[in-house]
Protein backbone atom coordinates (compact mmCIF):
# COMPACT_ATOMS: atom_id res chain seq x y z
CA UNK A 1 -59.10 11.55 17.37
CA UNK A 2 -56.87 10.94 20.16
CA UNK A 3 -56.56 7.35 19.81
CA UNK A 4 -55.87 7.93 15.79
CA UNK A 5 -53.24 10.26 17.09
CA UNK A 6 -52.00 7.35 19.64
CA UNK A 7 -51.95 4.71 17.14
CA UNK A 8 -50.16 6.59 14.70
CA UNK A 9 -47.49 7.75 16.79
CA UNK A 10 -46.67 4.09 18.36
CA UNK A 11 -46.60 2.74 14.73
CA UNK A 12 -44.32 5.34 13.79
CA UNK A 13 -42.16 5.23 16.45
CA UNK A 14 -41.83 1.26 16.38
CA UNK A 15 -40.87 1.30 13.11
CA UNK A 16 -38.72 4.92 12.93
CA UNK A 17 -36.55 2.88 15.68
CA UNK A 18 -36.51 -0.63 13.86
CA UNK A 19 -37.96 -1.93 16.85
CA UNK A 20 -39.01 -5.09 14.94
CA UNK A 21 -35.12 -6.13 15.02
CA UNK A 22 -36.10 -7.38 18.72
CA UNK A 23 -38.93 -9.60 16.70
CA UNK A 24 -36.52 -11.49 13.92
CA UNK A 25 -35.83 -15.02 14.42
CA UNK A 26 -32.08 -14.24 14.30
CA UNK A 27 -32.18 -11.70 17.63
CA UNK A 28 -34.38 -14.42 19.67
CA UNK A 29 -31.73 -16.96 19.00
CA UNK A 30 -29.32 -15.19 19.91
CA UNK A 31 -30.83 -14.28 23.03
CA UNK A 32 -32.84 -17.20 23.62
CA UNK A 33 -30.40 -18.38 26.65
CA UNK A 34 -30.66 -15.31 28.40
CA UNK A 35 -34.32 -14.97 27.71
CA UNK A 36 -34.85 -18.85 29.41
CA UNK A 37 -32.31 -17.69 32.62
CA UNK A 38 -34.20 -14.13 33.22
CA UNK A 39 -37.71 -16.64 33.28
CA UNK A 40 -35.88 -18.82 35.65
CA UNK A 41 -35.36 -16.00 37.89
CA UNK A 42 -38.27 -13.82 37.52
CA UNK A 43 -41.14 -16.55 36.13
CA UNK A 44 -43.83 -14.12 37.07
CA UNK A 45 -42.41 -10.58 36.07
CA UNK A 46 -41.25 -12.52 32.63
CA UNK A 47 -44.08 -14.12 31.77
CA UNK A 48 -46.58 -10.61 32.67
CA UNK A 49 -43.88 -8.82 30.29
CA UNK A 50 -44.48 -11.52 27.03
CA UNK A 51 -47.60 -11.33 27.51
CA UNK A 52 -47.99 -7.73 27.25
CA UNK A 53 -45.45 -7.39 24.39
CA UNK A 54 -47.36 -9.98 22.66
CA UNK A 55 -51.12 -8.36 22.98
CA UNK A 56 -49.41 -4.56 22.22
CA UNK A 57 -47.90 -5.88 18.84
CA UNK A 58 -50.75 -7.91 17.70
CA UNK A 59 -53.15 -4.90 19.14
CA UNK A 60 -51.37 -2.66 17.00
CA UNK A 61 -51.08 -5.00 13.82
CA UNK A 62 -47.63 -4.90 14.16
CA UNK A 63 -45.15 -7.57 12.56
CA UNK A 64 -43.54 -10.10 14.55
CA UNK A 65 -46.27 -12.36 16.30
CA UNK A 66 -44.79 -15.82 14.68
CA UNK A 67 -41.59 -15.10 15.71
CA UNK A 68 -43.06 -14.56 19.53
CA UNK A 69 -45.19 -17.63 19.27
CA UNK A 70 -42.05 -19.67 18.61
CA UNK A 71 -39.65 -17.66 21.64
CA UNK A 72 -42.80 -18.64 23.80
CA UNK A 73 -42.01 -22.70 22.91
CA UNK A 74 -38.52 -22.11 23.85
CA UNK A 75 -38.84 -20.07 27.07
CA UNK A 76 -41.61 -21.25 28.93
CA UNK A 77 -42.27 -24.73 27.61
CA UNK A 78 -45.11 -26.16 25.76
CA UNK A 79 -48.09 -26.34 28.47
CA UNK A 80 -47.49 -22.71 29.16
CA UNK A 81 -46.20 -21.16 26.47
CA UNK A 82 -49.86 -22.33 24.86
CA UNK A 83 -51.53 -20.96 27.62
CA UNK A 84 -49.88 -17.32 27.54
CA UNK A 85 -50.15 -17.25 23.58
CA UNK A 86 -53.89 -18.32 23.42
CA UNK A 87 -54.71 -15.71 26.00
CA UNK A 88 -52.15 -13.04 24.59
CA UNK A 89 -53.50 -13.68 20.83
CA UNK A 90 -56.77 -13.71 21.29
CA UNK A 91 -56.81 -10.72 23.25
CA UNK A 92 -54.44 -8.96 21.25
CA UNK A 93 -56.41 -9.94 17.95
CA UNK A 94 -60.00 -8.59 19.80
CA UNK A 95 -58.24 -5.18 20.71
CA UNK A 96 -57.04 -4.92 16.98
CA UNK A 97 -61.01 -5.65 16.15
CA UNK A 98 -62.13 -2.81 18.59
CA UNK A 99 -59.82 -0.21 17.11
CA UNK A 100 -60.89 -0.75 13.88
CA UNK A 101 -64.74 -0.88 14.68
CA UNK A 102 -64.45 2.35 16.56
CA UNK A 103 -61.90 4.31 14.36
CA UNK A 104 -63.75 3.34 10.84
CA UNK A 105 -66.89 0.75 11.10
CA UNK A 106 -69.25 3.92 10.85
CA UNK A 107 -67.66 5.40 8.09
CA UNK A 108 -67.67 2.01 6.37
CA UNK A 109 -70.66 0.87 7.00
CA UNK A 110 -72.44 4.02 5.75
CA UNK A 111 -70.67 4.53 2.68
CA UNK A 112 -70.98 1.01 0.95
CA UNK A 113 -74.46 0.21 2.93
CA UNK A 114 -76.24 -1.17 -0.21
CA UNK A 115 -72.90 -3.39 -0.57
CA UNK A 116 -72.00 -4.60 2.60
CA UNK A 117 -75.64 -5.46 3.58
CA UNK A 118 -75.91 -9.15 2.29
CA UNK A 119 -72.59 -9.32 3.42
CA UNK A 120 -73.98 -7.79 7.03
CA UNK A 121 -76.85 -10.61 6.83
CA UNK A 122 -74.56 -13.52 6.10
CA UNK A 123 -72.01 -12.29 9.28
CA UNK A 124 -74.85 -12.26 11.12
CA UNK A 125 -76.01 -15.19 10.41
CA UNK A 126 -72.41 -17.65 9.92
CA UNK A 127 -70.07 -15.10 11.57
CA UNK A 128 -68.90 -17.33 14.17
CA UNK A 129 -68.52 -20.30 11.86
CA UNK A 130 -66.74 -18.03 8.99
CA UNK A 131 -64.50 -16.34 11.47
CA UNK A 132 -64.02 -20.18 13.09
CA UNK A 133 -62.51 -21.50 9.57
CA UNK A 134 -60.73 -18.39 8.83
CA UNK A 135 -58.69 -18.89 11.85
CA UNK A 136 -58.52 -22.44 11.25
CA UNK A 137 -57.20 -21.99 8.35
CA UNK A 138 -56.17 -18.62 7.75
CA UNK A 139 -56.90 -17.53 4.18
CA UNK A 140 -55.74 -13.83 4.85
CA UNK A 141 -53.02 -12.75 7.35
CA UNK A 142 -53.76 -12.63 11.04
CA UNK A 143 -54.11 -8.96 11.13
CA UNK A 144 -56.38 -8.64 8.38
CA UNK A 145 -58.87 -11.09 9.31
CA UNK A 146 -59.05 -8.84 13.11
CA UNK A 147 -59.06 -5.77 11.07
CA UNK A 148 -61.68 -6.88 8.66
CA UNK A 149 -64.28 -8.05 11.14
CA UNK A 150 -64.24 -5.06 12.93
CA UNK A 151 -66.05 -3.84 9.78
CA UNK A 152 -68.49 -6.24 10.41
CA UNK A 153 -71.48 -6.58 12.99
CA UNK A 154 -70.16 -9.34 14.46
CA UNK A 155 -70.19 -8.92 18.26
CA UNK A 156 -67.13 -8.62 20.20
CA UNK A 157 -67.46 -11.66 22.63
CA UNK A 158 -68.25 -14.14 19.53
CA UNK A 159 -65.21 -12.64 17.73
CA UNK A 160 -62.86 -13.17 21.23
CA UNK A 161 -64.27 -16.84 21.82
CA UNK A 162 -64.27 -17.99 18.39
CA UNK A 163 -60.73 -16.41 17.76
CA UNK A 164 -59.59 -18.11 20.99
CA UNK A 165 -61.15 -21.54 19.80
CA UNK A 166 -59.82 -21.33 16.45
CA UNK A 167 -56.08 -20.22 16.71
CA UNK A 168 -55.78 -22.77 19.44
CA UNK A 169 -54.62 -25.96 17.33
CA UNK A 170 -52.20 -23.24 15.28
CA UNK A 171 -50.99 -21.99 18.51
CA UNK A 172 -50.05 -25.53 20.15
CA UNK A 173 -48.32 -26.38 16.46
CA UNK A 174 -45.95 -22.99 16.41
CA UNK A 175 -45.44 -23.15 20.45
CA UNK A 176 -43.99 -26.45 19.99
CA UNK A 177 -42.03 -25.87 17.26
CA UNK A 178 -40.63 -23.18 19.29
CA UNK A 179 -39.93 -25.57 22.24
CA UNK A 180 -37.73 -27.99 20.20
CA UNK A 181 -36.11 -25.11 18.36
CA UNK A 182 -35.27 -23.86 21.94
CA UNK A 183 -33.66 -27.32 23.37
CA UNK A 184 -31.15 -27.33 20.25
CA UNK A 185 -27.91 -27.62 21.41
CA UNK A 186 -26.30 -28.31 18.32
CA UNK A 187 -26.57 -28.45 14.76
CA UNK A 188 -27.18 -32.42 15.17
CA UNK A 189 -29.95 -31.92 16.67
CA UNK A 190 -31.87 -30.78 14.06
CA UNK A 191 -32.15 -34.33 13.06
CA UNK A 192 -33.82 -35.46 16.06
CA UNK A 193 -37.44 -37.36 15.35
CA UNK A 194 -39.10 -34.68 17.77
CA UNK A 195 -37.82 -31.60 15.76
CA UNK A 196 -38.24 -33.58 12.04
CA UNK A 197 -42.33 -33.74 13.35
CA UNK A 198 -42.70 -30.62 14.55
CA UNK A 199 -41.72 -29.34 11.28
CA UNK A 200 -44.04 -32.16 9.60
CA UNK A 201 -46.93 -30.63 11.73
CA UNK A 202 -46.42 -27.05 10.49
CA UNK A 203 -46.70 -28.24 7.13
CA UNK A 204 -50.20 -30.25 7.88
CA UNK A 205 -51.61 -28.65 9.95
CA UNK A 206 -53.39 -26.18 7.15
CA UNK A 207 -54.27 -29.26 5.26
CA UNK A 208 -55.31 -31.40 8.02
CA UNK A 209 -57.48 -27.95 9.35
CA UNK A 210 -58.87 -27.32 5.82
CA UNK A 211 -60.18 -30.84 5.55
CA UNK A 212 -61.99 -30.35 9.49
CA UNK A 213 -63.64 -27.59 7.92
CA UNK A 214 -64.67 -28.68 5.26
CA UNK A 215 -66.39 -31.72 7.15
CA UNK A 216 -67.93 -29.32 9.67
CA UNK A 217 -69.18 -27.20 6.34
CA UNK A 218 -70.92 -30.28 5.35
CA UNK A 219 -72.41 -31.45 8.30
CA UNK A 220 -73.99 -28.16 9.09
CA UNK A 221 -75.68 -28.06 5.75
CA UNK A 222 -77.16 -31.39 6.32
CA UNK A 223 -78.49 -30.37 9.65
CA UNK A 224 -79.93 -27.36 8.27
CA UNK A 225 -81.41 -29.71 5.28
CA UNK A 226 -82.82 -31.91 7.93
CA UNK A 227 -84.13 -28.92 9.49
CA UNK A 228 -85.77 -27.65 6.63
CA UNK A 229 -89.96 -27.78 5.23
């Protein structure tokens, strides 16, 4: 009950404050500058602070993790803004998964039983491959898709590896999006080739992640074929 209680309250307050001003594209660029000097001059004490932003609002299902992923591209560069969102993502997304399995996978589970169990079976079965193209290519929002498997008897490690593995080729497209964004210096440079393909890549990458999945959909029913009587 107390962590319902705790929950609620930090939703509440987040959003009785319009905290998620701090999370809009238009108050990162305007502070993007002074966000890049205070890394410069505290790397470590910067870098510890996004992070834990970043797992508290996707913990908490909050909005405002695309806008982050891009500030990370423009503050601490593409190798380690990756690096910090993977981590900070994935771990944010898994503690998202663990509120929901303890605050309402019981409840769940026991009222629709007779409907949820050849959904149960086919979790436990293709969870980690489901979950794999659902990050991949996410058919439902971030938060839902943490929310929802927590419902689920999918195991907590498979969910945290698979998540981790799956947002990673999202992550490196937004974080570098983020880090040409961030060297703009003028409206000119939104013509530069670098910027033009980031963009591009945002728009592929669900296509060009649809079509992997679909080929690794394939070739696991041919291997179980193979493997069959």
């Amino acid at each position: 009950m107390a962590l319902v209680v705790g929950i609620v309250v930090l939703a509440a307050l987040f959003f009785y404050f319009d905290l998620q001003r701090f999370l809009r594209l238009e108050f990162f660029q305007a502070q993007r500058m002074a966000a890049v000097d205070l890394h410069h001059a505290y790397p470590l004490l910067t870098t510890l602070g996004y992070l834990a932003i970043y797992v508290v609002v996707t913990g908490l299902s909050l909005p405002g993790a695309t806008v982050l992923t891009l500030a990370a591209g423009a503050i601490f560069g593409l190798g380690l803004g990756v690096l910090i969102v993977s981590f900070a993502s994935s771990l944010g997304a898994t503690l998202a998964f663990t509120f929901a399995r303890y605050l309402f996978k019981d409840r769940v589970q026991a009222r629709f039983a007779k409907q949820l169990e050849p959904i149960n079976r086919g979790v436990e079965r293709e969870g980690a491959f489901y979950l794999f193209a659902l990050r991949l290519v996410p058919a439902f929002p971030f938060f839902a898709i943490n929310l929802a498997m927590g419902l689920t008897p999918l195991r907590t490690w498979t969910f945290y590896w698979v998540s981790q593995l799956g947002m990673l080729g999202g992550t490196l497209v937004y974080v570098n999006a983020g880090k040409e964004i961030g060297q703009l210096e003028s409206l000119a440079g939104i013509l530069s080739p670098t910027l033009i393909l980031s963009f591009a890549l945002l728009g592929l990458f669900p296509l060009v992640a649809k079509k992997v999945v679909s080929a690794l959909s394939k070739r696991r029913k041919r291997n179980e074929g193979n493997e069959g009587p």
